[in-house]
N, C-alpha and C. Protein backbone atom coordinates (compact mmCIF):
# COMPACT_ATOMS: atom_id res chain seq x y z
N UNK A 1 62.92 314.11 -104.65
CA UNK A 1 62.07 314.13 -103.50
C UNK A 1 62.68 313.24 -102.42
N UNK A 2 62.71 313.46 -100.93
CA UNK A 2 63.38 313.28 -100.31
C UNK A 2 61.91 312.44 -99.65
N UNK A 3 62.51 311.11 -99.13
CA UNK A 3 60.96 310.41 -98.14
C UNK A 3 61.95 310.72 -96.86
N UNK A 4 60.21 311.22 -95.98
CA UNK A 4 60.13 311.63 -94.38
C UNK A 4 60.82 309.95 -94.07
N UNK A 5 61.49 310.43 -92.64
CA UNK A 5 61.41 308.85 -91.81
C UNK A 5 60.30 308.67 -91.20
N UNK A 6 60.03 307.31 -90.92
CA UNK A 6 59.08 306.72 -90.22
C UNK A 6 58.99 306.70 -88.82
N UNK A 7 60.44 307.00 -88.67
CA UNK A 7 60.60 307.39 -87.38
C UNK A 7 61.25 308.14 -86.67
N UNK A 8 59.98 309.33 -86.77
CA UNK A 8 60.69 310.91 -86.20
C UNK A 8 59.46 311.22 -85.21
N UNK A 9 60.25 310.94 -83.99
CA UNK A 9 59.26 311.28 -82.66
C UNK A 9 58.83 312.91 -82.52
N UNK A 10 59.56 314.10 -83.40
CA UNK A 10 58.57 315.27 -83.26
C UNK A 10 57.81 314.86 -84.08
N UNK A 11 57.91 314.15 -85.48
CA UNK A 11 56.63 314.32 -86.46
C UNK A 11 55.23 313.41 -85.58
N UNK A 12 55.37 312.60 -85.28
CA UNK A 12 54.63 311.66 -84.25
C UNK A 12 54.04 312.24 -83.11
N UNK A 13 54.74 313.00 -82.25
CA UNK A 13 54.30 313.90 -81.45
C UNK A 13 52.96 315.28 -82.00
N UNK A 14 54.05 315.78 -83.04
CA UNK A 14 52.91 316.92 -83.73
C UNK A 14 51.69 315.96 -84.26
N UNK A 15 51.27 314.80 -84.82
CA UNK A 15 50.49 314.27 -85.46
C UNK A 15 49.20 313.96 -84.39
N UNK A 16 50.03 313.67 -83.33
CA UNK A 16 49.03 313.17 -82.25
C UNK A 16 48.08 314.78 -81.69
N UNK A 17 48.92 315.36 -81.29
CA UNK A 17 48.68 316.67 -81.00
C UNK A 17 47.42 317.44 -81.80
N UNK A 18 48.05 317.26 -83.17
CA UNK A 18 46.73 317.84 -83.95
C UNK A 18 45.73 317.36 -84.18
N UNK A 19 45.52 315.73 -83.89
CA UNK A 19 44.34 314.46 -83.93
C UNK A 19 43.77 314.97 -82.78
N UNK A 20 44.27 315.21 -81.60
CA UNK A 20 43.41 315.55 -80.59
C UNK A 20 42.49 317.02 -81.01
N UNK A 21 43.16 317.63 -81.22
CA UNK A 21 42.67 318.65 -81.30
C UNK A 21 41.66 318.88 -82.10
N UNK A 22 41.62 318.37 -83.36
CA UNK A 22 40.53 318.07 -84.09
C UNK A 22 39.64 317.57 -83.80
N UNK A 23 39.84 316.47 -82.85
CA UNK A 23 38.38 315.47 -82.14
C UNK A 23 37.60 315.72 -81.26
N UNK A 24 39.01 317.16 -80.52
CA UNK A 24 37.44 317.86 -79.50
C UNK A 24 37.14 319.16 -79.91
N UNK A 25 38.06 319.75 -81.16
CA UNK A 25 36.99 320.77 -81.90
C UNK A 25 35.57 320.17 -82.72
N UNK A 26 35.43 318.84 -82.89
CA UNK A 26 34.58 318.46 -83.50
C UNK A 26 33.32 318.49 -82.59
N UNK A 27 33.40 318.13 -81.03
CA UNK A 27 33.10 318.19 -80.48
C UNK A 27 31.89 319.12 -79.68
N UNK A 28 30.85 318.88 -79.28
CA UNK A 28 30.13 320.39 -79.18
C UNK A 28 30.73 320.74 -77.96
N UNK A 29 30.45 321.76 -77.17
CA UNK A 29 29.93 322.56 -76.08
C UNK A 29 29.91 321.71 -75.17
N UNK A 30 28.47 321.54 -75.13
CA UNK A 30 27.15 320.71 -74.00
C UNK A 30 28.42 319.84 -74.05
N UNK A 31 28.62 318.56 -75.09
CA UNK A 31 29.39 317.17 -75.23
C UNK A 31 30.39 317.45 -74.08
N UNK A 32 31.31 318.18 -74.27
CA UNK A 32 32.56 318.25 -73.45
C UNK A 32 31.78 318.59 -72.15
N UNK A 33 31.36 319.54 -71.68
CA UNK A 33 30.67 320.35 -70.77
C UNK A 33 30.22 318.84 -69.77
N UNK A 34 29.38 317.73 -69.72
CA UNK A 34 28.78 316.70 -69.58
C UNK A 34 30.29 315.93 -69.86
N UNK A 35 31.14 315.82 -70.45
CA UNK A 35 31.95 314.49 -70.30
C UNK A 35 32.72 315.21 -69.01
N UNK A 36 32.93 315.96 -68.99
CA UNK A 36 33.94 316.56 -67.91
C UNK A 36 33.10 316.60 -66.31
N UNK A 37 31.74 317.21 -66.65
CA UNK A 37 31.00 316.40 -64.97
C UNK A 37 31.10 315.22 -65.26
N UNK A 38 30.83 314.01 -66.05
CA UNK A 38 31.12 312.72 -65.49
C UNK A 38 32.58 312.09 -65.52
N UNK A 39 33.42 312.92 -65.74
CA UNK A 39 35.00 312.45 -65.52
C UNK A 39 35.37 313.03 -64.25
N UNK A 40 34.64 314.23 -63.69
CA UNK A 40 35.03 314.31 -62.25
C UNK A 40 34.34 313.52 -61.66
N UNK A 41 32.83 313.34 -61.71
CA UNK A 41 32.16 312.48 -60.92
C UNK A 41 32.86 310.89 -60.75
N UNK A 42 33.10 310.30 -62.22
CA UNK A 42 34.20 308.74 -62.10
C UNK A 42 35.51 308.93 -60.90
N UNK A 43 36.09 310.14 -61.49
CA UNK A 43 36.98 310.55 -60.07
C UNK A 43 36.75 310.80 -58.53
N UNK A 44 35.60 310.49 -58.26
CA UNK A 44 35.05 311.00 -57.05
C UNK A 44 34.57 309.47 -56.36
N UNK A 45 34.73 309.10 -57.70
CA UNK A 45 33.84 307.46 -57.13
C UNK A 45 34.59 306.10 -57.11
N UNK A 46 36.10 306.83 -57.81
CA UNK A 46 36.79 305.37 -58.21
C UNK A 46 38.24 305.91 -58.15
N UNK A 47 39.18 305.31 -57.38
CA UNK A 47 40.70 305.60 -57.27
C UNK A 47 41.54 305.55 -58.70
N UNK A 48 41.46 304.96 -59.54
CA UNK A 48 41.48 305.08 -61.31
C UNK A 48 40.77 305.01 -62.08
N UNK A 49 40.55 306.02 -63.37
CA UNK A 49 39.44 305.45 -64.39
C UNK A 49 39.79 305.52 -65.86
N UNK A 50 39.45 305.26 -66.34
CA UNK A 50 39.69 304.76 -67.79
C UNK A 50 38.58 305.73 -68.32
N UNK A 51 38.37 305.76 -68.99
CA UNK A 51 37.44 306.50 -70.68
C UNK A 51 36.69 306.16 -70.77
N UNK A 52 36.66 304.65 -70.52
CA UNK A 52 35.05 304.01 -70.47
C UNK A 52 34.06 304.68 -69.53
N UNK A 53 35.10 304.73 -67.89
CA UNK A 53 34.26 305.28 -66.53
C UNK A 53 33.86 306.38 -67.00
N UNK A 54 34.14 307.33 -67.76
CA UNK A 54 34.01 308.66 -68.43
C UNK A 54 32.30 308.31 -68.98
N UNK A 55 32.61 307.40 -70.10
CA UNK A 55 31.69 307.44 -70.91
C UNK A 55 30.47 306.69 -70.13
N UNK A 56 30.60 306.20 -69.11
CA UNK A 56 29.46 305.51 -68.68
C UNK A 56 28.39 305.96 -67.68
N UNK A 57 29.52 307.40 -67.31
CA UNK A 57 28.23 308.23 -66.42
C UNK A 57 28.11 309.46 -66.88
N UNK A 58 28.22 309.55 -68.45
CA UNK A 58 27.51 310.10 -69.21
C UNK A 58 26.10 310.61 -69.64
N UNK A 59 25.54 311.45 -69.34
CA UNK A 59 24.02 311.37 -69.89
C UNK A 59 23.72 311.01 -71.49
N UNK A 60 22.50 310.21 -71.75
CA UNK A 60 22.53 309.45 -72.88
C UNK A 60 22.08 310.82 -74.00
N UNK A 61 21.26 311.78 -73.51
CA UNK A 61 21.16 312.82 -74.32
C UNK A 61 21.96 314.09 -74.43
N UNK A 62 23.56 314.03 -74.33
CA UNK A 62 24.29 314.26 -75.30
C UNK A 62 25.12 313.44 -76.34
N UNK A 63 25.46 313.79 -77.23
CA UNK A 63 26.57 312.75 -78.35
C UNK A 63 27.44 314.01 -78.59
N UNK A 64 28.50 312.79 -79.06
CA UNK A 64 29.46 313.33 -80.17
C UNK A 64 29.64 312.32 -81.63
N UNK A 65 30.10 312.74 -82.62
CA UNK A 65 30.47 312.22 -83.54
C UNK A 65 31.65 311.20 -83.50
N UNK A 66 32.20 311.20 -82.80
CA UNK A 66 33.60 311.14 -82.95
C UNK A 66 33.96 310.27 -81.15
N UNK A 67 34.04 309.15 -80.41
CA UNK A 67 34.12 309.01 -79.23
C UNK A 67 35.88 308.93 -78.54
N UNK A 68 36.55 309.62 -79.80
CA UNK A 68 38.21 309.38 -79.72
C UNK A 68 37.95 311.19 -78.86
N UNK A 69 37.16 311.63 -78.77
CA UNK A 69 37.27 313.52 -78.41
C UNK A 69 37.25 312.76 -76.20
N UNK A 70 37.36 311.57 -75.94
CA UNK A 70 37.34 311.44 -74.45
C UNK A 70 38.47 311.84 -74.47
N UNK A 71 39.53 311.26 -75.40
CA UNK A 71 41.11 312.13 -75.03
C UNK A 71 41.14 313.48 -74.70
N UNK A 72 40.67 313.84 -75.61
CA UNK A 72 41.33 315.04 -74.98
C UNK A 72 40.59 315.62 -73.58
N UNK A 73 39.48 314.74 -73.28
CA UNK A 73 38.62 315.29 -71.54
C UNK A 73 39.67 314.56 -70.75
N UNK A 74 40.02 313.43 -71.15
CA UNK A 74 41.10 312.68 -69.87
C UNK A 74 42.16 313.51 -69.57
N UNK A 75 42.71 314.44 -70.78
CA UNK A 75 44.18 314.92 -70.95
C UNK A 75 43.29 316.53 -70.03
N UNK A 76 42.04 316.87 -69.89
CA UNK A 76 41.57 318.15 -69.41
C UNK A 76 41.19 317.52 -68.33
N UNK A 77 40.74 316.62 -67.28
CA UNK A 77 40.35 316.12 -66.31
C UNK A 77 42.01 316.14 -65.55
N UNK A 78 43.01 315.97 -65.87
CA UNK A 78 44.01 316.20 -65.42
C UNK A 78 44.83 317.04 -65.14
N UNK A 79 44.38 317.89 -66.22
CA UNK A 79 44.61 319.66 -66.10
C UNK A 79 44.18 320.21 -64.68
N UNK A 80 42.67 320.02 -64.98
CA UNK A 80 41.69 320.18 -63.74
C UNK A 80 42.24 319.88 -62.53
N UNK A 81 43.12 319.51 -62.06
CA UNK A 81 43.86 318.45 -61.10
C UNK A 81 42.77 317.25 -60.20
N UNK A 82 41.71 317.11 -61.60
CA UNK A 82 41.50 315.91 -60.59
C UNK A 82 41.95 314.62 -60.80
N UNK A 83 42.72 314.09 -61.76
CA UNK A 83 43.57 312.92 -62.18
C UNK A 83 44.73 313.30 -62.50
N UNK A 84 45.73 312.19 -62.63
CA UNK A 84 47.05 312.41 -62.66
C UNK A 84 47.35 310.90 -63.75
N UNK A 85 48.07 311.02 -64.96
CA UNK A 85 48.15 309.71 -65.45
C UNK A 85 49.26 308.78 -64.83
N UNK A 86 48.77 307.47 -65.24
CA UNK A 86 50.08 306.50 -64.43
C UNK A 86 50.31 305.87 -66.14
N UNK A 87 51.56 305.15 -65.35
CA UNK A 87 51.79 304.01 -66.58
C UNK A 87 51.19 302.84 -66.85
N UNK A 88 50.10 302.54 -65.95
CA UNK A 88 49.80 301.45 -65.99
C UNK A 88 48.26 301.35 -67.11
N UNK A 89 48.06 300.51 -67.59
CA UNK A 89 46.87 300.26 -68.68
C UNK A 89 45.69 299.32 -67.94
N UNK A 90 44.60 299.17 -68.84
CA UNK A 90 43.91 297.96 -68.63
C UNK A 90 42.37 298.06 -69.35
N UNK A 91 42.46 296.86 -70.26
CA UNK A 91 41.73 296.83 -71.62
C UNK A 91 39.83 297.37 -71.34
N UNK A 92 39.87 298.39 -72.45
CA UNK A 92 38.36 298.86 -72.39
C UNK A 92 37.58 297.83 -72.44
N UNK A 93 36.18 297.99 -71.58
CA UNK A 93 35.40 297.60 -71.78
C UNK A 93 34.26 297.07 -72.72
N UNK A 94 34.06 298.57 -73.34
CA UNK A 94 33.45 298.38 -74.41
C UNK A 94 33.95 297.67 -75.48
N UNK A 95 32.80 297.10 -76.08
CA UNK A 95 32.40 295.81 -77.17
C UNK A 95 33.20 296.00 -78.49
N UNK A 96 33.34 297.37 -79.17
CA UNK A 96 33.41 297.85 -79.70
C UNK A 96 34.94 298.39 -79.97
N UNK A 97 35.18 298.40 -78.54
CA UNK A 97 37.38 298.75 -78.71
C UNK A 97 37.93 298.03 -78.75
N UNK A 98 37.07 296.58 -78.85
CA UNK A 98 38.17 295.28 -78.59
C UNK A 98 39.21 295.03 -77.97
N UNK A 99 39.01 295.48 -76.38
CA UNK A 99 39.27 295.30 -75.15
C UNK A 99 40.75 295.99 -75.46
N UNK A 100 41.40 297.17 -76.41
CA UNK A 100 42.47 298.01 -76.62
C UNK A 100 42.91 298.21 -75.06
N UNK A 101 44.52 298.57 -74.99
CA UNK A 101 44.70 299.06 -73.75
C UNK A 101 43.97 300.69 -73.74
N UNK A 102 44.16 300.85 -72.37
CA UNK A 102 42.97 302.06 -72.07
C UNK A 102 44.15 302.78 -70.64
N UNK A 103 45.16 303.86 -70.76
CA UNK A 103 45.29 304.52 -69.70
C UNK A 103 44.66 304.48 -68.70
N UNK A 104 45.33 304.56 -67.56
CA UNK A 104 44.57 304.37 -66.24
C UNK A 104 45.21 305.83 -65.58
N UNK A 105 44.11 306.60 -65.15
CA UNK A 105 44.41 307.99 -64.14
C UNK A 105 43.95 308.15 -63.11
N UNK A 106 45.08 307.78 -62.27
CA UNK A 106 44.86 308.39 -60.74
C UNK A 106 44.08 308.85 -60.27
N UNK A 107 43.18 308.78 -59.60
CA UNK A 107 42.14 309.98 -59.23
C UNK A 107 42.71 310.73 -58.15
N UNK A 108 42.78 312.10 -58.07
CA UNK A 108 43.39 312.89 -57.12
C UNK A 108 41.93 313.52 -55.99
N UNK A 109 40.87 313.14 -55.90
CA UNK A 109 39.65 313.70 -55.13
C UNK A 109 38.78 312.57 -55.27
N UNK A 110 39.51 311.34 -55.11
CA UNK A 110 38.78 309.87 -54.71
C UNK A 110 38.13 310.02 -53.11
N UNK A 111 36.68 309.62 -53.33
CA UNK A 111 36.33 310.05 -51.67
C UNK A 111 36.55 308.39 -50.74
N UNK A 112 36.92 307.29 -51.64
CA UNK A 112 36.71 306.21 -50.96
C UNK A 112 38.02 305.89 -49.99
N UNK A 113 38.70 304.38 -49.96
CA UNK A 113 39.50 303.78 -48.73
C UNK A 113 40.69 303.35 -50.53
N UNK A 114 42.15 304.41 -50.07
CA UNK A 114 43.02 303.40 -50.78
C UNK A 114 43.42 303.73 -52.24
N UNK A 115 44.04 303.53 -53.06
CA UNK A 115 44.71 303.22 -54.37
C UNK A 115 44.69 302.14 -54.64
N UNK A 116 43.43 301.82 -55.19
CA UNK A 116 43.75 299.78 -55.40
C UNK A 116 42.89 299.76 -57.08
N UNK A 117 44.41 300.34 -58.03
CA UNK A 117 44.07 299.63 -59.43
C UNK A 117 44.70 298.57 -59.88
């Protein structure tokens, strides 16, 4: 038996790929439907947003199981062309992620003054 390397950027790539995918098939309908109006709405209101901004103008009566399924709305909010990702990070908010770095995306239909993340 032959051991995989640890470090093979397609296997890493495919792994991520299929994690997403799983987290927003887990996902309902409504859930996505509602994260995606409040990921355009965060885009409308703020020149970058993070996952948190996602999750915070959320309505409280939908859920998901699973709160890793914002990936794949950030990675579809960009599709959408209303964000664009940068390289730059800056630690979630919530209590609960223990302030993890958190992607920061451009907002491309910011109605305010500026790019100031």
């Amino acid at each position: 038996m032959t051991q995989q390397s640890l470090f093979d950027p397609a296997a890493g790539r495919r792994a991520r790929d299929e994690a997403l995918d799983a987290v927003d098939e887990a996902a309902s309908a409504e859930w996505r439907k509602e994260a995606m109006r409040a990921g355009e709405q965060a885009a409308r209101e703020l020149p970058g947003i993070i996952s948190d901004d996602v999750a915070e103008r959320m309505s409280p009566d939908v859920s998901t199981r699973d709160l890793r399924a914002l990936g794949p709305v950030m990675i579809a909010l960009g599709k959408a062309g209303f964000t664009t990702p940068t390289e730059n990070f800056k630690p979630a908010r919530k209590k609960t992620s223990h302030r993890t770095p958190r992607r920061i995306w451009q907002s491309l239909i910011y109605m305010g003054q500026g790019w100031l993340v």
